[in-house]
C-alpha atoms as a PDB file:
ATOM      1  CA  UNK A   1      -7.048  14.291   3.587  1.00  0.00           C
ATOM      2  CA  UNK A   2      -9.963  14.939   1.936  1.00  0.00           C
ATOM      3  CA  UNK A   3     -12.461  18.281   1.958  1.00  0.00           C
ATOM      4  CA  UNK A   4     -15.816  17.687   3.634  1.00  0.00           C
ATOM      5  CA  UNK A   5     -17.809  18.894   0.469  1.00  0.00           C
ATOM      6  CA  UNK A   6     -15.747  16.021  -1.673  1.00  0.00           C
ATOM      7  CA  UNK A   7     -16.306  13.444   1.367  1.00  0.00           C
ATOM      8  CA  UNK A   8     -20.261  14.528   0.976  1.00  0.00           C
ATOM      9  CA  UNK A   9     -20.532  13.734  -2.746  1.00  0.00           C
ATOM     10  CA  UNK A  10     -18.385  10.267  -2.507  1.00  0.00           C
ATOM     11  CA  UNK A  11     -20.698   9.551   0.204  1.00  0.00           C
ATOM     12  CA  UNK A  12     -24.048  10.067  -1.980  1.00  0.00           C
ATOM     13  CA  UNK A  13     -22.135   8.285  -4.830  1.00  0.00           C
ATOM     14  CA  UNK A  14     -21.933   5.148  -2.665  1.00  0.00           C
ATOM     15  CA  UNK A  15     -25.380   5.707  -1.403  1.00  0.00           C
ATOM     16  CA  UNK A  16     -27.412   6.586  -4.852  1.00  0.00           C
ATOM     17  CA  UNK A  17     -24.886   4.287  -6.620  1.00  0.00           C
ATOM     18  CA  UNK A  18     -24.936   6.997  -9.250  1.00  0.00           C
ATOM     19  CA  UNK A  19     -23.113  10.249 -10.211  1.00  0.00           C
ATOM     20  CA  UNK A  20     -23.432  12.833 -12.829  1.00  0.00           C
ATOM     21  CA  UNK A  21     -20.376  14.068 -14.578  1.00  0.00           C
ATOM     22  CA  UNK A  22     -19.657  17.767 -14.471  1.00  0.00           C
ATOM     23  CA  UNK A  23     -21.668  19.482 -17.327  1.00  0.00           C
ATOM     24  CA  UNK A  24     -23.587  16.364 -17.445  1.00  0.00           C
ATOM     25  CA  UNK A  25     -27.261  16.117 -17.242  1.00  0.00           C
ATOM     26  CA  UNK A  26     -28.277  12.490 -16.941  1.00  0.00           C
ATOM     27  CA  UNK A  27     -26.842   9.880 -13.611  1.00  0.00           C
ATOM     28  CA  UNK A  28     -24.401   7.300 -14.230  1.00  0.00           C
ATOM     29  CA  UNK A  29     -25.126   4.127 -12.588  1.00  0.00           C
ATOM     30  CA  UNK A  30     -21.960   2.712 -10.715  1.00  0.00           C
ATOM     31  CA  UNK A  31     -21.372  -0.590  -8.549  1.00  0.00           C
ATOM     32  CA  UNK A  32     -18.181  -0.247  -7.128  1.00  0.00           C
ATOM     33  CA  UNK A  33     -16.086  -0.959  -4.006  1.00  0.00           C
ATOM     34  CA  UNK A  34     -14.144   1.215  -2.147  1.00  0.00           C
ATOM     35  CA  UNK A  35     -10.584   0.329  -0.489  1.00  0.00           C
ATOM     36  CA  UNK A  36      -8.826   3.100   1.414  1.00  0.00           C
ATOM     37  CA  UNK A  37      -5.796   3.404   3.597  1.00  0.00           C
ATOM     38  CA  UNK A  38      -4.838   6.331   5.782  1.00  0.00           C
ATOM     39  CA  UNK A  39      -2.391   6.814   8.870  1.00  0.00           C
ATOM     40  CA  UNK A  40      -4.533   8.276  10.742  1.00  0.00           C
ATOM     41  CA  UNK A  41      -7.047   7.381  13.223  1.00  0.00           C
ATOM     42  CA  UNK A  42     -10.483   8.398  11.077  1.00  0.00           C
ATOM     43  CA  UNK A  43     -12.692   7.657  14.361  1.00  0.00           C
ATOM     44  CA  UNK A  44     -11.117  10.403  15.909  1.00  0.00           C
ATOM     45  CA  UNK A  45     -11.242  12.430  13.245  1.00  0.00           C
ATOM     46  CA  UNK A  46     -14.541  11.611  12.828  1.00  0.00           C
ATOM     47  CA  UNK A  47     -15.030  12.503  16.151  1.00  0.00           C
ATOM     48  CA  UNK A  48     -13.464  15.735  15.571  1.00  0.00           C
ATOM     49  CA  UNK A  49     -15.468  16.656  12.915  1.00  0.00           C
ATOM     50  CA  UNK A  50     -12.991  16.593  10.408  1.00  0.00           C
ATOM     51  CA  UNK A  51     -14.287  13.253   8.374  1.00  0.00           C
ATOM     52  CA  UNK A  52     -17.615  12.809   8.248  1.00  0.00           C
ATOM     53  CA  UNK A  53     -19.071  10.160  10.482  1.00  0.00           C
ATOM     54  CA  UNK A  54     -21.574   8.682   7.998  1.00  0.00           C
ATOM     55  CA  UNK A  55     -18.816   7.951   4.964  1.00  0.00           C
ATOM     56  CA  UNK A  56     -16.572   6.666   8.036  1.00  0.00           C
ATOM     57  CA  UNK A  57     -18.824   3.933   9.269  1.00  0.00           C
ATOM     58  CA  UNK A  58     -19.764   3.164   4.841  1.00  0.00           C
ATOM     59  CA  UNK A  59     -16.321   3.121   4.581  1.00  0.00           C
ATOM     60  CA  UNK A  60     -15.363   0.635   7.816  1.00  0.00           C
ATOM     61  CA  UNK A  61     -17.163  -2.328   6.549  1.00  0.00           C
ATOM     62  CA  UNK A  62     -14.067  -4.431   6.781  1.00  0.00           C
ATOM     63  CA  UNK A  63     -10.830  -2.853   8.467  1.00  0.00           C
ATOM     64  CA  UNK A  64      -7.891  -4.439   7.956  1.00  0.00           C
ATOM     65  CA  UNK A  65      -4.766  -2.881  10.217  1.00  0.00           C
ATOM     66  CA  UNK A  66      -1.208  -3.253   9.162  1.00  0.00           C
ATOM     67  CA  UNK A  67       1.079  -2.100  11.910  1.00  0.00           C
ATOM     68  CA  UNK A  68       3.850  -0.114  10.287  1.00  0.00           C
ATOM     69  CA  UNK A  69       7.145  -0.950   8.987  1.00  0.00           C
ATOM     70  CA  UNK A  70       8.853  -0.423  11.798  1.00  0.00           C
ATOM     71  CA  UNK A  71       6.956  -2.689  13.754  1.00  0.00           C
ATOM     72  CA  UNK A  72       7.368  -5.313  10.917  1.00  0.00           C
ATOM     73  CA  UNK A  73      11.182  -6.023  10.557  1.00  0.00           C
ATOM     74  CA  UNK A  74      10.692  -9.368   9.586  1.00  0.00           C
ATOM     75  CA  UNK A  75       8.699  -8.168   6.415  1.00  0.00           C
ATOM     76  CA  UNK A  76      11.772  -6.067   5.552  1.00  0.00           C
ATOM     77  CA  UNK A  77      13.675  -8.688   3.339  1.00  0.00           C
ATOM     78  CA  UNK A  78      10.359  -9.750   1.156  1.00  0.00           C
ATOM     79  CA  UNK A  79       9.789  -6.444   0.315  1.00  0.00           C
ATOM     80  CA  UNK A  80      13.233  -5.620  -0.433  1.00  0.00           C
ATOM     81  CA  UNK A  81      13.121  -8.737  -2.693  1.00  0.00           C
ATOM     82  CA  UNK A  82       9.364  -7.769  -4.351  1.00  0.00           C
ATOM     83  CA  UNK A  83      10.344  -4.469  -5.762  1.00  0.00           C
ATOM     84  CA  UNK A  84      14.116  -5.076  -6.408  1.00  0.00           C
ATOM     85  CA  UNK A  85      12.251  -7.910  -9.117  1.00  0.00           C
ATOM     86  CA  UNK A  86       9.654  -5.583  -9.996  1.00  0.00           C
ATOM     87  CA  UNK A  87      12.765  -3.212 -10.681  1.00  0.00           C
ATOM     88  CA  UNK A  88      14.425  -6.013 -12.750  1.00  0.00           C
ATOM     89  CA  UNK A  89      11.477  -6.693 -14.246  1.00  0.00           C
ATOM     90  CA  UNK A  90      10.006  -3.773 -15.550  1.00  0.00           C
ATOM     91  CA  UNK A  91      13.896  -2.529 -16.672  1.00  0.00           C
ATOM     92  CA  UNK A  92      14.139  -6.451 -18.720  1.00  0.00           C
ATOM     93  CA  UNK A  93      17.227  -7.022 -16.302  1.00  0.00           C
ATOM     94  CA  UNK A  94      18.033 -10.755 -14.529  1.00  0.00           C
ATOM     95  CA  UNK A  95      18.076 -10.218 -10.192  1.00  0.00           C
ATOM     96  CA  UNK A  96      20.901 -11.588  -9.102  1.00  0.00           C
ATOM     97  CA  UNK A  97      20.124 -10.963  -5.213  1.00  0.00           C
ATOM     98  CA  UNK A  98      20.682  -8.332  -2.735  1.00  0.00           C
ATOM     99  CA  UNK A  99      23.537  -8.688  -0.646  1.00  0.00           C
ATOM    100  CA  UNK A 100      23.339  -9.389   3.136  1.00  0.00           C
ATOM    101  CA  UNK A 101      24.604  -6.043   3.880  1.00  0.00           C
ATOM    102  CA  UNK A 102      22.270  -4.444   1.760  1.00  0.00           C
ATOM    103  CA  UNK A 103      19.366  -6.162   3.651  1.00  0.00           C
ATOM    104  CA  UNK A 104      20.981  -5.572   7.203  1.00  0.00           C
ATOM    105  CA  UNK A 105      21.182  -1.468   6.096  1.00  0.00           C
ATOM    106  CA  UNK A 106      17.322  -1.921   5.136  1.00  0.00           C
ATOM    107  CA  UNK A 107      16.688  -3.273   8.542  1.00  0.00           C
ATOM    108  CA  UNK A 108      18.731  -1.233  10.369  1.00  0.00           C
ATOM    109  CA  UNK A 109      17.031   1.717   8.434  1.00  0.00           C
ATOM    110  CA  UNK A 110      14.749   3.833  10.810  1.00  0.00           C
ATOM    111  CA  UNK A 111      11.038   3.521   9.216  1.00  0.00           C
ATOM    112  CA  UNK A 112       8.513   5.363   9.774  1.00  0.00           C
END
């Protein structure tokens, strides 16, 4: 969630391409790109007046929807496997797997 003054600014940033830091007195020149997730439904909101319809349809260039876990069971076991070697990984330890009951809890787990 995000304050309708702070959506205003990060809209004229990525209009103007430019921002002045606080205290500052001359613009900064940026080029970016933004990517942004949410869970909720931002044309509603938008149509709600609670995000701002402008910096939703700059923002909307290219939507990409990922159902959620729960409706992606399948997905369950290559995740499990990513961050259990990121785990291993980052702690200098070898993976050695993760056991079929381990993966069936995962699945059976309730996600949100």
């Amino acid at each position: 969630e995000m304050r309708l003054d702070l959506q205003a600014k990060l809209l004229r940033v990525l209009q103007e391409q430019e921002f002045e830091r606080v205290g500052g007195t001359s613009p900064i020149k940026v080029d970016v790109r933004i990517i942004a997730t949410t869970n909720r439904d931002l044309a509603a909101e938008a149509e709600a007046g609670r995000f701002r319809r402008d910096l939703f349809f700059r923002l909307s260039v290219i939507p990409i929807e990922i159902p959620p876990l729960r409706e992606r069971g399948e997905d369950i076991p290559l995740l499990a496997y990513r961050f259990a070697a990121s785990a291993a990984n980052d702690t200098k330890k070898e993976l050695a797997g993760i056991s079929p009951d381990a993966l069936a809890l995962l699945q059976r787990h309730d996600w949100p």
